[in-house]
PDB file of N, CA and C in Angstrom:
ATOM      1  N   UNK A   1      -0.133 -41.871  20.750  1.00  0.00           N
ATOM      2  CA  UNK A   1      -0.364 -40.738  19.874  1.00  0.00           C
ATOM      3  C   UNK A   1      -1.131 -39.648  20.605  1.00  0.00           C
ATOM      4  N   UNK A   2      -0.700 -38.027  20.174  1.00  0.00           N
ATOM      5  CA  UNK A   2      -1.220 -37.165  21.144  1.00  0.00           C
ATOM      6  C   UNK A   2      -2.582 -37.005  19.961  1.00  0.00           C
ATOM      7  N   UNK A   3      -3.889 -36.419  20.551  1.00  0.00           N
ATOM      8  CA  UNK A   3      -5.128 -35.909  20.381  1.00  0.00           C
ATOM      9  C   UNK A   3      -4.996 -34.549  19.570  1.00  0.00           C
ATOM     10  N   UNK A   4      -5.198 -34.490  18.238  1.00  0.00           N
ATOM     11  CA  UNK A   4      -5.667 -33.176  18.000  1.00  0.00           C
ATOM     12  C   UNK A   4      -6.761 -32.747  18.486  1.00  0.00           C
ATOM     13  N   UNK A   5      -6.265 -31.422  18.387  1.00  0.00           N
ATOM     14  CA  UNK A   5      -7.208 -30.605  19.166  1.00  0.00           C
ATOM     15  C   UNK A   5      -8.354 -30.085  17.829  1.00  0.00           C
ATOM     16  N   UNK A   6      -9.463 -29.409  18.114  1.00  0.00           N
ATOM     17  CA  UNK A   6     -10.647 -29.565  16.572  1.00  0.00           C
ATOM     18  C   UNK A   6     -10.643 -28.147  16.785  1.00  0.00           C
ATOM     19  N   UNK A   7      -9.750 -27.007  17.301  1.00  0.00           N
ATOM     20  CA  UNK A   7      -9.658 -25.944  16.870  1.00  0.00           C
ATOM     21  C   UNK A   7      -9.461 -25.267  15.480  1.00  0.00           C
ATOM     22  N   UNK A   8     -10.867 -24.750  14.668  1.00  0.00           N
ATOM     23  CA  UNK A   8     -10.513 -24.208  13.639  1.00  0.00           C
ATOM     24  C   UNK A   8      -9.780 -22.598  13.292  1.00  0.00           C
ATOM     25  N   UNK A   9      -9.370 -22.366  12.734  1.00  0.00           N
ATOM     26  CA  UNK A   9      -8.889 -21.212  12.567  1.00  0.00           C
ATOM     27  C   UNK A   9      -8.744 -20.704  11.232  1.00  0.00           C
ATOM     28  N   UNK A  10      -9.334 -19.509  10.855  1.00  0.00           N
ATOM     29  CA  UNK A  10      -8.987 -19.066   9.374  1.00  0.00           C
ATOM     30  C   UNK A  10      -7.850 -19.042   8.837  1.00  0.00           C
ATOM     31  N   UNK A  11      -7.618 -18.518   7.949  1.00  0.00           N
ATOM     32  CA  UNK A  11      -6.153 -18.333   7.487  1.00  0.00           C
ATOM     33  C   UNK A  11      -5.834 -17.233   7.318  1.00  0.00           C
ATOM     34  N   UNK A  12      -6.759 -16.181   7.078  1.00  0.00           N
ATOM     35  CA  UNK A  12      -6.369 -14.920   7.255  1.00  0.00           C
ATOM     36  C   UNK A  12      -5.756 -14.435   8.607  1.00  0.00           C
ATOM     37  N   UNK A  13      -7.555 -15.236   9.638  1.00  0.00           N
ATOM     38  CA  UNK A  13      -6.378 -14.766  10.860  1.00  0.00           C
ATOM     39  C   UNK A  13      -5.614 -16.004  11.229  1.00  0.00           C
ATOM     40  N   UNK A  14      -4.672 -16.178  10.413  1.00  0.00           N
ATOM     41  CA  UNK A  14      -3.884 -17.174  11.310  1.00  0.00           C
ATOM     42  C   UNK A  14      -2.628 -15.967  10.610  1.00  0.00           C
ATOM     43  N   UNK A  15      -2.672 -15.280   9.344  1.00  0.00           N
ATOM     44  CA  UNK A  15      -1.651 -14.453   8.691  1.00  0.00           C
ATOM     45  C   UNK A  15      -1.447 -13.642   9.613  1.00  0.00           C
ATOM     46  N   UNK A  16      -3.055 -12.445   9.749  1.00  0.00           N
ATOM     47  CA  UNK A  16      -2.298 -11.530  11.040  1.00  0.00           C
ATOM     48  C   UNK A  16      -1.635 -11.714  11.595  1.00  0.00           C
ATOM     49  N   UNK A  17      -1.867 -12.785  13.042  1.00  0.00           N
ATOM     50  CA  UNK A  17      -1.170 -13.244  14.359  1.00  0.00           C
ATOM     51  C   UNK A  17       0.096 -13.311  13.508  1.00  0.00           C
ATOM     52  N   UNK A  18       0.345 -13.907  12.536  1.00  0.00           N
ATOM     53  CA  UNK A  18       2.018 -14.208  12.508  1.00  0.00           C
ATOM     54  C   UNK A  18       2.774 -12.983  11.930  1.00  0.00           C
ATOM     55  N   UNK A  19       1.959 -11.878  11.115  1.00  0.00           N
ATOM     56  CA  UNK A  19       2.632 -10.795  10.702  1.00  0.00           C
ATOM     57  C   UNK A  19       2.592  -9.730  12.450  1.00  0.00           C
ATOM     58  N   UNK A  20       1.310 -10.143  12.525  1.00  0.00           N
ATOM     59  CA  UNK A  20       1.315  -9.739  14.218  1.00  0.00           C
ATOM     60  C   UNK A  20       2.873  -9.608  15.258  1.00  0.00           C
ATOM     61  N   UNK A  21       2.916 -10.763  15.019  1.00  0.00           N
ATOM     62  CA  UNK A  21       3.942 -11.588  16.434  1.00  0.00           C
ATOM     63  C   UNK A  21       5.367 -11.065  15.558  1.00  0.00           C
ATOM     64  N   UNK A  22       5.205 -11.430  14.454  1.00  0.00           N
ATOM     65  CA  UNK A  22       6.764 -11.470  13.840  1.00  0.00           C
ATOM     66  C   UNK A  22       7.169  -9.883  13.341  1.00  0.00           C
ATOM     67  N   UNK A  23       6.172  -9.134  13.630  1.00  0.00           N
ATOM     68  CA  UNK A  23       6.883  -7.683  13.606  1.00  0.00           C
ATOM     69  C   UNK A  23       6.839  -7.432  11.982  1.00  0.00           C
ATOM     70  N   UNK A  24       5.995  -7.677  10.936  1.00  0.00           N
ATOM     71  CA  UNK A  24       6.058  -7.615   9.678  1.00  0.00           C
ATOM     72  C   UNK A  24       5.362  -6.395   9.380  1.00  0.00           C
ATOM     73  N   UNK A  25       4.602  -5.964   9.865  1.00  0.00           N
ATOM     74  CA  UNK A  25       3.261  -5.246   9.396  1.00  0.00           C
ATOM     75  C   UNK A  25       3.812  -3.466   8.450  1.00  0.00           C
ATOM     76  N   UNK A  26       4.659  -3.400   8.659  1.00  0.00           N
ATOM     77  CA  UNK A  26       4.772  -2.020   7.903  1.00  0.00           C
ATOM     78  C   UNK A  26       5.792  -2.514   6.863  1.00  0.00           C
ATOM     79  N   UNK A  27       6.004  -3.848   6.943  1.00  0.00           N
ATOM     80  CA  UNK A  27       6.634  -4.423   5.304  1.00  0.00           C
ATOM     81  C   UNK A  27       5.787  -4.803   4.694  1.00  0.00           C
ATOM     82  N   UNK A  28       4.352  -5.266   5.123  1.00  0.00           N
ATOM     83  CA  UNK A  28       3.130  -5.953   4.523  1.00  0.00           C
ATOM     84  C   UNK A  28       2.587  -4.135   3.801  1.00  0.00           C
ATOM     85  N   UNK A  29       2.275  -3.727   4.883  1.00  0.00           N
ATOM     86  CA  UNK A  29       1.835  -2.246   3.914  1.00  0.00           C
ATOM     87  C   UNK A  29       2.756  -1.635   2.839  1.00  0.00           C
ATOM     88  N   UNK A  30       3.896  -1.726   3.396  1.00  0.00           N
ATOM     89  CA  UNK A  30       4.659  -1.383   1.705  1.00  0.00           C
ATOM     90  C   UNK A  30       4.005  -2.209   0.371  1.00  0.00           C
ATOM     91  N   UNK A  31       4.246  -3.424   0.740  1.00  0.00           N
ATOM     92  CA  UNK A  31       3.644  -4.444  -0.170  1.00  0.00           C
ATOM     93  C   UNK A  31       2.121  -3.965  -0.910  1.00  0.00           C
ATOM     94  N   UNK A  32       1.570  -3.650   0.444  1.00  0.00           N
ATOM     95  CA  UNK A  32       0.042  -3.668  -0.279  1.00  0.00           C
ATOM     96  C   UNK A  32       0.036  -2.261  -1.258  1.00  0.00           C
ATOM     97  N   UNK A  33       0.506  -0.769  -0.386  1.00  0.00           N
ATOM     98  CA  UNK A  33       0.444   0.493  -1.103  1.00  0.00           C
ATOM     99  C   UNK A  33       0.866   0.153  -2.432  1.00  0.00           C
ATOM    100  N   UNK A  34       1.919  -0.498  -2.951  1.00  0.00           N
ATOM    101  CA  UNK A  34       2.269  -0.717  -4.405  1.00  0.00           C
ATOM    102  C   UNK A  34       1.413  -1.156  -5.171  1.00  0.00           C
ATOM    103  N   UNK A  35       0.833  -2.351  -4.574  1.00  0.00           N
ATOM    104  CA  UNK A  35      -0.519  -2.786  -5.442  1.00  0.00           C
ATOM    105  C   UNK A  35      -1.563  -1.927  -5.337  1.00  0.00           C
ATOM    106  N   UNK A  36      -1.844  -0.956  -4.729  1.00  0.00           N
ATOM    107  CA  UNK A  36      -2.733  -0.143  -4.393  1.00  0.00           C
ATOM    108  C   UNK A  36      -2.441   0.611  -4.881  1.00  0.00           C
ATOM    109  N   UNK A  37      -1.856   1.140  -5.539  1.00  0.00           N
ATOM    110  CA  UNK A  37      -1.390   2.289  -6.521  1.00  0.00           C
ATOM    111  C   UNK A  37      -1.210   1.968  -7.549  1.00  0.00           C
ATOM    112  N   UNK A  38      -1.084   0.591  -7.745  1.00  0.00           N
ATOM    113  CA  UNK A  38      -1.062   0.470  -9.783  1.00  0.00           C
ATOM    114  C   UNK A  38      -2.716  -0.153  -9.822  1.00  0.00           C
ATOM    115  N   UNK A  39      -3.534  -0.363  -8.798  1.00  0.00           N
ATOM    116  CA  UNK A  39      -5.105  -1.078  -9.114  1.00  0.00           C
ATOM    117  C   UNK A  39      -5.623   0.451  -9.645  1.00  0.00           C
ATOM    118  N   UNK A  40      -5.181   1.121  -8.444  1.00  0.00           N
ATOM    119  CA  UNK A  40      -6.115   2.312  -8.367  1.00  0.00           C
ATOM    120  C   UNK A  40      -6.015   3.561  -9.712  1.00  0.00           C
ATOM    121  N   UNK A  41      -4.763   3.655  -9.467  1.00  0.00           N
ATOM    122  CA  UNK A  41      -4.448   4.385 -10.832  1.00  0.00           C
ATOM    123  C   UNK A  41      -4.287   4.063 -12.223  1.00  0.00           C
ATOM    124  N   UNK A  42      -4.567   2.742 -12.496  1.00  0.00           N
ATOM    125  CA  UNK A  42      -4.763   2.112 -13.808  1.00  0.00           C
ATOM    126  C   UNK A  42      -3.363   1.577 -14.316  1.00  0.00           C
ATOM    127  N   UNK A  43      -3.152   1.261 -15.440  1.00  0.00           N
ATOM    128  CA  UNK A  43      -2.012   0.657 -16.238  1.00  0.00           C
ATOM    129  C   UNK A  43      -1.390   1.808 -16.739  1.00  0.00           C
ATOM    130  N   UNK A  44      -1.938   3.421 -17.182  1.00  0.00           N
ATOM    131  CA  UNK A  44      -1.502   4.251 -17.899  1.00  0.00           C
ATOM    132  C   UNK A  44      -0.560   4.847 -16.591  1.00  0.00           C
ATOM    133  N   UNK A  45      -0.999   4.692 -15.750  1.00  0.00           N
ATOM    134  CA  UNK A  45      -0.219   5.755 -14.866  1.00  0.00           C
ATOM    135  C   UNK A  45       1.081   4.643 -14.074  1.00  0.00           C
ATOM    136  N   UNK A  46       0.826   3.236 -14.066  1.00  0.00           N
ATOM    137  CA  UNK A  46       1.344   1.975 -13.188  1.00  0.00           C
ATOM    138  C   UNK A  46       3.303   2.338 -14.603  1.00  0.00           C
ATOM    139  N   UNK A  47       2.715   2.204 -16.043  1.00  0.00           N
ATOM    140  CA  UNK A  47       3.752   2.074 -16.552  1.00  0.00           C
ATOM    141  C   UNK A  47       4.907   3.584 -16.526  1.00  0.00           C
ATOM    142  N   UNK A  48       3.964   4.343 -16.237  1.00  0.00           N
ATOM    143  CA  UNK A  48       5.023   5.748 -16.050  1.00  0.00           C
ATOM    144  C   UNK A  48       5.456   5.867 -14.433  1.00  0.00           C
ATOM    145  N   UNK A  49       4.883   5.266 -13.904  1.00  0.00           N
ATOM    146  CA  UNK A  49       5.992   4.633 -12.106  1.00  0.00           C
ATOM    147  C   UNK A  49       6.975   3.821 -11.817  1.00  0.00           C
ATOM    148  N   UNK A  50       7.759   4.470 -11.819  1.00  0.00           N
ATOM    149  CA  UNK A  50       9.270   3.539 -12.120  1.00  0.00           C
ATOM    150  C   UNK A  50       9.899   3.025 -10.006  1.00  0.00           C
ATOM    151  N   UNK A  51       8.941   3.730  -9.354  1.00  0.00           N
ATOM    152  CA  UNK A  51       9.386   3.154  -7.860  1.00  0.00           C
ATOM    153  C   UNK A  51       8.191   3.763  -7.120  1.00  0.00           C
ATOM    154  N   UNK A  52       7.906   3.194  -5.701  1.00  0.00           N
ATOM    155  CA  UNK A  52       7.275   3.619  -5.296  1.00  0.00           C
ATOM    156  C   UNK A  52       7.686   3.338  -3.503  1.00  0.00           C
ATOM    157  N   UNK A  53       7.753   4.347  -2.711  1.00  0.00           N
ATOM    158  CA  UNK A  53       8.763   4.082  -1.251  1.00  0.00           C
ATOM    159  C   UNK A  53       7.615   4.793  -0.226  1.00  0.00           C
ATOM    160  N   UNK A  54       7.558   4.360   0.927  1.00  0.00           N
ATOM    161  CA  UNK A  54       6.868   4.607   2.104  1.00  0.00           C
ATOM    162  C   UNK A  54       7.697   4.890   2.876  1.00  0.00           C
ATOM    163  N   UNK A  55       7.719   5.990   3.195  1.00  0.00           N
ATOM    164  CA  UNK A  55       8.710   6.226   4.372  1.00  0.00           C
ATOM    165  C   UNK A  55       8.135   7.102   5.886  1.00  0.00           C
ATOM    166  N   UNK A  56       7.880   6.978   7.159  1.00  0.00           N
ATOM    167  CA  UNK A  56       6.581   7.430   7.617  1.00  0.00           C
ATOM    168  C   UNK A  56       5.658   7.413   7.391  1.00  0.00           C
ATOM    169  N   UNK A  57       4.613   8.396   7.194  1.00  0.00           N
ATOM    170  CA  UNK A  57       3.772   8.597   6.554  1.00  0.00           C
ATOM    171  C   UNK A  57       3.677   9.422   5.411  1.00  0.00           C
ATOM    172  N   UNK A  58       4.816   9.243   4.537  1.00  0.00           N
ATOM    173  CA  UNK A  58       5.027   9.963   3.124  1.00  0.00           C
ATOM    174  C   UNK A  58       5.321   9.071   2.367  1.00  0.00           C
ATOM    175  N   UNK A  59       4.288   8.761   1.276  1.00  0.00           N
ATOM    176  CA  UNK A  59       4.650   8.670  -0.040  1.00  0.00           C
ATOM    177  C   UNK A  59       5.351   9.204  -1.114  1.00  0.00           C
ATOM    178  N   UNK A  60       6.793   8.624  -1.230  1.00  0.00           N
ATOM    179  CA  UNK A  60       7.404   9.259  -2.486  1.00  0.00           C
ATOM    180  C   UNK A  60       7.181   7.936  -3.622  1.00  0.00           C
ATOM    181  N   UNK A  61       6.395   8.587  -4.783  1.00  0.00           N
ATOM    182  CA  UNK A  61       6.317   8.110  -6.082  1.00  0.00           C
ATOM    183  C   UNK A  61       7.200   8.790  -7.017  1.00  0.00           C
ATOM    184  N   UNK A  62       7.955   8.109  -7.670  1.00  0.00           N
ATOM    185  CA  UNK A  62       8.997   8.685  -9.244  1.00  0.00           C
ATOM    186  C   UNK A  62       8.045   8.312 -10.111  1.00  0.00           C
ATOM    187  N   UNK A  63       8.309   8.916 -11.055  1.00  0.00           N
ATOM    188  CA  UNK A  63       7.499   9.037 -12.183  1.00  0.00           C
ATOM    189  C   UNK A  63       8.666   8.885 -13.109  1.00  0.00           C
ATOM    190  N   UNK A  64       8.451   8.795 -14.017  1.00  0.00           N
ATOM    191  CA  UNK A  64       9.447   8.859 -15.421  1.00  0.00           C
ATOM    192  C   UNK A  64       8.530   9.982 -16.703  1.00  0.00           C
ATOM    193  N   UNK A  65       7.090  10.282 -16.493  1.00  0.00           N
ATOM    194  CA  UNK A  65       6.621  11.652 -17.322  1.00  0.00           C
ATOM    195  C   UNK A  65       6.805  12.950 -16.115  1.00  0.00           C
ATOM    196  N   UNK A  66       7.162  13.922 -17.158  1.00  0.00           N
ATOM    197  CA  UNK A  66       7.155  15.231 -15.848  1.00  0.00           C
ATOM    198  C   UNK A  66       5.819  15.575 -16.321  1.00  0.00           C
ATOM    199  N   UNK A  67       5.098  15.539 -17.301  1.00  0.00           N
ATOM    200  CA  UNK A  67       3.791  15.980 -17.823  1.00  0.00           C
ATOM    201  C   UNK A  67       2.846  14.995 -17.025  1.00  0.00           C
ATOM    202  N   UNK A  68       2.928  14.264 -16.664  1.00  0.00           N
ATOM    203  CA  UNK A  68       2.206  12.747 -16.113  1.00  0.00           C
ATOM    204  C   UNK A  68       2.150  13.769 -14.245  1.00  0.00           C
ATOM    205  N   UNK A  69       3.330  13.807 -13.992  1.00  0.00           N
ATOM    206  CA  UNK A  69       3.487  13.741 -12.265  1.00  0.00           C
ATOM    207  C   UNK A  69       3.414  15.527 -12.366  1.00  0.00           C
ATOM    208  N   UNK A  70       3.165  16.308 -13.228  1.00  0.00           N
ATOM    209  CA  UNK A  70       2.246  17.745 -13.222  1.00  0.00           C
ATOM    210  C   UNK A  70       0.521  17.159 -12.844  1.00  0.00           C
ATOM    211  N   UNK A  71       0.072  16.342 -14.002  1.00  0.00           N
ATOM    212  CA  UNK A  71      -1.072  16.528 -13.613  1.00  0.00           C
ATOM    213  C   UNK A  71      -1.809  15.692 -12.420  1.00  0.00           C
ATOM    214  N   UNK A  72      -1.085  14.747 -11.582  1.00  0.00           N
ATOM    215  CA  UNK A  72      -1.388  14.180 -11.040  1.00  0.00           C
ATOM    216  C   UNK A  72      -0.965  15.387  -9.590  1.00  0.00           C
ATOM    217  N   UNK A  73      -0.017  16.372  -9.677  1.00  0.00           N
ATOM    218  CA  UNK A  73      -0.023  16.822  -8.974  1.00  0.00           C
ATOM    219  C   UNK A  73      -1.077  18.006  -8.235  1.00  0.00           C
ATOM    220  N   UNK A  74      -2.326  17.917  -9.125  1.00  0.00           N
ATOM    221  CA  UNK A  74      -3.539  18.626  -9.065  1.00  0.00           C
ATOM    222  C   UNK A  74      -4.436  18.034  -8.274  1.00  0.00           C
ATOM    223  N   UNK A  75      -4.265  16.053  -7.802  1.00  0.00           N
ATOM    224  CA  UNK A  75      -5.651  15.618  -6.960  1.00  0.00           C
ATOM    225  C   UNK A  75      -4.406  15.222  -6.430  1.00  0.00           C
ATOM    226  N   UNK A  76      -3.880  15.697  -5.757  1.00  0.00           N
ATOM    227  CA  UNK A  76      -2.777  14.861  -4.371  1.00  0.00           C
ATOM    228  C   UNK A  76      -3.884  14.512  -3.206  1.00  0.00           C
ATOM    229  N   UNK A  77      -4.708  15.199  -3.257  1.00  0.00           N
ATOM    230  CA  UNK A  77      -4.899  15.098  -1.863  1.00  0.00           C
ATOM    231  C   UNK A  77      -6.432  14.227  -2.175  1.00  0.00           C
ATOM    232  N   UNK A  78      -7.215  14.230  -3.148  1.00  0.00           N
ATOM    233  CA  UNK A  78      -7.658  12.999  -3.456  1.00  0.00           C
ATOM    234  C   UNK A  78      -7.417  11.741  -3.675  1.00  0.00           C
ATOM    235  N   UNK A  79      -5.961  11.780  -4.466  1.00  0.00           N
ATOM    236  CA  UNK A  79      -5.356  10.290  -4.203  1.00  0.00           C
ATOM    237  C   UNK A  79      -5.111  10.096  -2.896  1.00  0.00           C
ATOM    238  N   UNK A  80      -4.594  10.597  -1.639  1.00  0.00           N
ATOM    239  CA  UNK A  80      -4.263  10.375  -0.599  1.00  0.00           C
ATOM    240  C   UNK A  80      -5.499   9.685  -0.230  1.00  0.00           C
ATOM    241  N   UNK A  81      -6.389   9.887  -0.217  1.00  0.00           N
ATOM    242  CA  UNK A  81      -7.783   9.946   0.244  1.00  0.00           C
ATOM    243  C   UNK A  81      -8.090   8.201  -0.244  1.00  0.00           C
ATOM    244  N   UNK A  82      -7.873   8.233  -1.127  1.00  0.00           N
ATOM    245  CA  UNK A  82      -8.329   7.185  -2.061  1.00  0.00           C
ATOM    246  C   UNK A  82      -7.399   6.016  -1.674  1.00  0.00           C
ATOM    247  N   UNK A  83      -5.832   6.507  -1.706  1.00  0.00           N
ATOM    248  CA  UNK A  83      -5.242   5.146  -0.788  1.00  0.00           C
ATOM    249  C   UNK A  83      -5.298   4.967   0.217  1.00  0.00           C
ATOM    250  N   UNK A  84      -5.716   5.792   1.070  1.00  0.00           N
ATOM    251  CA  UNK A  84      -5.787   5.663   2.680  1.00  0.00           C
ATOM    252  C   UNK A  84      -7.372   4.631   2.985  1.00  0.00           C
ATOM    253  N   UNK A  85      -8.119   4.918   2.115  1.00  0.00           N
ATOM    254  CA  UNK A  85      -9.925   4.332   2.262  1.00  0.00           C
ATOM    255  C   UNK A  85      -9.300   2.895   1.323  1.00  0.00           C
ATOM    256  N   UNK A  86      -8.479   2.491   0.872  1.00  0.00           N
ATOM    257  CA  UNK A  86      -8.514   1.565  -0.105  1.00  0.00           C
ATOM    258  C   UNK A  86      -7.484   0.541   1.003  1.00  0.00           C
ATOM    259  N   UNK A  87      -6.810   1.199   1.721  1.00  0.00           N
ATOM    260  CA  UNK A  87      -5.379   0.595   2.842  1.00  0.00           C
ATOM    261  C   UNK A  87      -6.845  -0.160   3.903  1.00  0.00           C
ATOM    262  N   UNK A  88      -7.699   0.910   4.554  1.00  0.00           N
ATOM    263  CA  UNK A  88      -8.303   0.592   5.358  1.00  0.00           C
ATOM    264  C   UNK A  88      -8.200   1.662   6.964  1.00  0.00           C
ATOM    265  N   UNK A  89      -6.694   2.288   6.347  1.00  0.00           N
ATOM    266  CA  UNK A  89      -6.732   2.696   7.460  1.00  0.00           C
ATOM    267  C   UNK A  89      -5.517   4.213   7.431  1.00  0.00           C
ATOM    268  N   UNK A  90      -5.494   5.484   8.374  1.00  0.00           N
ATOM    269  CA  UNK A  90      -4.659   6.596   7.448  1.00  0.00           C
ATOM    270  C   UNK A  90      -3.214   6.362   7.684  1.00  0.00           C
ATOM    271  N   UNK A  91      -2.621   5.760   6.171  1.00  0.00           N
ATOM    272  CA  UNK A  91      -1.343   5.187   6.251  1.00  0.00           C
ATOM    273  C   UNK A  91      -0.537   6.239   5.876  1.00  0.00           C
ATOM    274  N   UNK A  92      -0.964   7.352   4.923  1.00  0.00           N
ATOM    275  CA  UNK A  92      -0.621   8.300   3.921  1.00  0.00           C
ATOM    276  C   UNK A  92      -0.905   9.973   4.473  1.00  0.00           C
ATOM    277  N   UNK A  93      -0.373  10.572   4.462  1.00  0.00           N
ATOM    278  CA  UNK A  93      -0.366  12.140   5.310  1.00  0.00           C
ATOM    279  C   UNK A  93      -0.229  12.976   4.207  1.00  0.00           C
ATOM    280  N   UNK A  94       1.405  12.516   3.391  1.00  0.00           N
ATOM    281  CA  UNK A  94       1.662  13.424   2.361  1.00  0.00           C
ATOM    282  C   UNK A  94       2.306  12.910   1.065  1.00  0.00           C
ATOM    283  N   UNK A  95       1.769  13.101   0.164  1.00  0.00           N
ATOM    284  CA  UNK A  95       2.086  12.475  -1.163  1.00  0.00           C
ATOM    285  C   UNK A  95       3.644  13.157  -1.984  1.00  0.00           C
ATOM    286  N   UNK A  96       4.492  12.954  -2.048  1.00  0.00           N
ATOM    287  CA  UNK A  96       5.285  13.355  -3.285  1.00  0.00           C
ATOM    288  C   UNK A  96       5.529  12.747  -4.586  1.00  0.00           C
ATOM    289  N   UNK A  97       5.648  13.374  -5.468  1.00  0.00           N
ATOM    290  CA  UNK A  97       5.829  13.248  -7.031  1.00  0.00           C
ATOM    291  C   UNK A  97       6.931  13.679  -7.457  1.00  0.00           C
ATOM    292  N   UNK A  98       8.341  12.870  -7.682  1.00  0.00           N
ATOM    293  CA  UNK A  98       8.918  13.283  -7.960  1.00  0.00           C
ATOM    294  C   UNK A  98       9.314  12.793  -9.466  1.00  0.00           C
TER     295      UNK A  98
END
């Protein structure tokens, strides 16, 4: 029988290395921005978001209120702010509302 070895390792970083190695990481941020946009903006604004797409560094959000994605179109650049400090890191450049 071979010897384990008593190397511990977290599990977080054992996630990196493999989103690392396996080339995942800008499918993991899609993942996270979605949840990061219905934590941040609450349930009132999560149920009037019918998609939400990363493409570069642009956020396109649909909306389903045009009264909803007017007034949100007044702190764009605070929400940017707010998902980029909430990501960890500047994932977000330019917001659209469509």
């Amino acid at each position: 029988m071979s010897k384990r070895e008593n190397d511990s390792f977290s599990i977080q970083d054992l996630m990196k290395n493999f989103i690392k190695e396996n080339n995942l990481s800008k499918g993991m941020q899609k993942i996270k921005i979605e949840e990061t946009w219905n934590s941040l903006m609450g349930q009132g604004v999560a149920n009037y978001t019918t998609s939400i797409r990363l493409q570069q560094k642009t956020l396109i959000v649909q909306l389903s209120s045009s009264v909803l994605r007017e007034e949100l179109s007044y702190g764009k650049e605070k929400i940017i702010n707010m998902l980029n400090e909430e990501m960890g890191e500047e994932i977000i450049t330019k917001l659209m509302l469509v």
